[in-house]
Protein backbone atom coordinates (compact mmCIF):
# COMPACT_ATOMS: atom_id res chain seq x y z
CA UNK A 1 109.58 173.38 4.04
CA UNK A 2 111.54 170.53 3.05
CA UNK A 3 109.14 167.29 0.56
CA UNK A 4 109.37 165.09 3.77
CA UNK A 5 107.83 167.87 6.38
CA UNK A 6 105.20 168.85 3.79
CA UNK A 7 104.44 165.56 3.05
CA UNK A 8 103.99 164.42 6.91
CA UNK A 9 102.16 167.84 7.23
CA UNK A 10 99.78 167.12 4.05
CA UNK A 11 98.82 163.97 5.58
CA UNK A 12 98.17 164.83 9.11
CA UNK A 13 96.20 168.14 8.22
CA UNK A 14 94.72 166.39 5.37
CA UNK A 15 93.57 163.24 7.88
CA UNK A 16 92.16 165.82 10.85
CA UNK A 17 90.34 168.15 8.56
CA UNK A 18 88.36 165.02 7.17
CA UNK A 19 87.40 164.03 10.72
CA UNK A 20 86.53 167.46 11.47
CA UNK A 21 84.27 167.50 8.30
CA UNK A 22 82.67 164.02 9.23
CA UNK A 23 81.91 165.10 13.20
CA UNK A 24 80.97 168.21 12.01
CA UNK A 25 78.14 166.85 9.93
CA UNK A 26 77.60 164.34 13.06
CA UNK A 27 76.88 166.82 15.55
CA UNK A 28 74.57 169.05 12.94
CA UNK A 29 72.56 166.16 12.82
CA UNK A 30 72.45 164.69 16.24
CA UNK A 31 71.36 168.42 17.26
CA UNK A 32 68.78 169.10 14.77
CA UNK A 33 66.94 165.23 15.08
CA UNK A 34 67.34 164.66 18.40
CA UNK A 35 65.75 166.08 21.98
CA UNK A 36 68.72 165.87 23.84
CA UNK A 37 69.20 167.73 27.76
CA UNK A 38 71.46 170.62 27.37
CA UNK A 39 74.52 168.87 29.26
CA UNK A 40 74.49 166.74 26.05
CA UNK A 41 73.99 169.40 23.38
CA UNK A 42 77.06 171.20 24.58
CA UNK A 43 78.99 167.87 24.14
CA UNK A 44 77.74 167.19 20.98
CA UNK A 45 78.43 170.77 19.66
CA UNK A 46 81.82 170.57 20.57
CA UNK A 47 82.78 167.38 19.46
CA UNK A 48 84.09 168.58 16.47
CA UNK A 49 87.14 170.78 18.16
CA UNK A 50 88.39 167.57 18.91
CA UNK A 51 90.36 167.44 15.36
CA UNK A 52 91.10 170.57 15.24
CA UNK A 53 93.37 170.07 18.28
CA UNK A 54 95.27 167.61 15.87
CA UNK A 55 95.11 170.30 13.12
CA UNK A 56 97.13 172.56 15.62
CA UNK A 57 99.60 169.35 16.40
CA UNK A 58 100.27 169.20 12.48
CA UNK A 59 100.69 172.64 11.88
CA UNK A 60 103.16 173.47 14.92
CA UNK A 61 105.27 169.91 13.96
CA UNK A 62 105.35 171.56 10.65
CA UNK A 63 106.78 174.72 11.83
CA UNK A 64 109.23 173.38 13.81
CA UNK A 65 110.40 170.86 11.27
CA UNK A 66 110.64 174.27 8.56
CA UNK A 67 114.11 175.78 7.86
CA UNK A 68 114.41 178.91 9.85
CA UNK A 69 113.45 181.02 6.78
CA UNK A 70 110.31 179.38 6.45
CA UNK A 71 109.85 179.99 10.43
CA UNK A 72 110.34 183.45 9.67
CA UNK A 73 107.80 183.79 6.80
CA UNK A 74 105.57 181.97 9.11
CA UNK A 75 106.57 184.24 12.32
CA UNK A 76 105.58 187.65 10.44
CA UNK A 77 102.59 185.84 8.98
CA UNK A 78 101.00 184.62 11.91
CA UNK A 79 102.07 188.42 13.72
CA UNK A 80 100.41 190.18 10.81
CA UNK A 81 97.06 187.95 11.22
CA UNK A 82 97.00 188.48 14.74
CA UNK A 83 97.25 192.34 14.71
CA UNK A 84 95.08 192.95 11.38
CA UNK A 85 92.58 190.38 13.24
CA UNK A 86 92.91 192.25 16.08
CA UNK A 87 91.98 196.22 14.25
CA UNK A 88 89.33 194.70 12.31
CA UNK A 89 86.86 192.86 15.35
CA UNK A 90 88.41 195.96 17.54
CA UNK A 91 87.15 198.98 14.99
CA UNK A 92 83.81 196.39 14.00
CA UNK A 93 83.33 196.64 18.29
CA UNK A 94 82.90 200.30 17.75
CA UNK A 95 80.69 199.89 14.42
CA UNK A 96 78.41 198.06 16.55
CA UNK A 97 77.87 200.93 19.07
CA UNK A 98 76.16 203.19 16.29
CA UNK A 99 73.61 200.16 15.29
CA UNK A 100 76.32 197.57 13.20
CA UNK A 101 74.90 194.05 13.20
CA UNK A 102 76.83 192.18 16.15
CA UNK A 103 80.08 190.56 14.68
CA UNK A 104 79.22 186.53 15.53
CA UNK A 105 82.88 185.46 17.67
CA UNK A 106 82.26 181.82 14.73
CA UNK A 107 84.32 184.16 12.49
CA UNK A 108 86.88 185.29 14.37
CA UNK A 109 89.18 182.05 13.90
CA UNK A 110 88.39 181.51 10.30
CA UNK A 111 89.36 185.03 9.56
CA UNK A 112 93.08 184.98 11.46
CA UNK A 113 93.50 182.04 9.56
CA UNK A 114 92.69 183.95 5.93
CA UNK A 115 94.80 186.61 7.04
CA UNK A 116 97.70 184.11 8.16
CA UNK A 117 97.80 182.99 4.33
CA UNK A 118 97.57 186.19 2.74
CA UNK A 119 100.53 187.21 5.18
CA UNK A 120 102.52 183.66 4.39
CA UNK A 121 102.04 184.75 0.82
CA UNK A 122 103.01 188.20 1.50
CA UNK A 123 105.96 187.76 3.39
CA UNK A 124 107.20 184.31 0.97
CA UNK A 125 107.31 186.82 -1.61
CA UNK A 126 109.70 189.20 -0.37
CA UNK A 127 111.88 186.11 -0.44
CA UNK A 128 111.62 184.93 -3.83
């Protein structure tokens, strides 16, 4: 990824991650001081997606913008997040048939996400 990408990309993730912080902490509150009908709780909890839609607008602008060896890297990473993603809430399924704690879906996102670095990092390094 070329100074100019990364530096757009920086900024963009950097600028939706803060307003997902900031509604984030808005909607905890609003939900644990106020009574509110349930139409409006469901608002209010998802308020906070709202950046992450920009988050996904940075991060695919970024991609595209990448040299194709970077899109490559980027290709097996987010391939090998999906599928180890994938065996892990899969075989944690079965787990949960013989008396496993229920896996909360919260994590699910978070974790393809760890996995896409460790892949990107992974996969980089075959390059170097």
């Amino acid at each position: 990824m070329n100074r100019e990408v990364q530096k757009r990309y920086f900024k963009e993730f950097g600028a939706s991650m803060g307003s997902y912080v900031v509604l984030l902490i808005a909607s905890i509150s609003v939900l644990t001081n106020f009574e509110l009908p349930k139409s409006a709780q469901v608002i209010v909890t998802l308020i906070p997606v709202i950046p992450t839609v920009f988050v996904v607008i940075a991060v695919m602008r970024a991609l595209r913008d990448s040299d194709e060896l970077q899109q490559k890297i980027q290709l097996q990473a987010v391939t090998f997040s999906a599928i180890v993603t994938g065996l892990i809430t899969f075989s944690y399924g079965f787990l949960e048939n013989v008396g496993f704690p229920r896996f909360p879906t919260l994590f699910v996102f978070p974790l393809m996400i760890l996995l896409w670095g460790i892949g990107a990092g992974i996969f980089a390094g075959k390059y170097k």
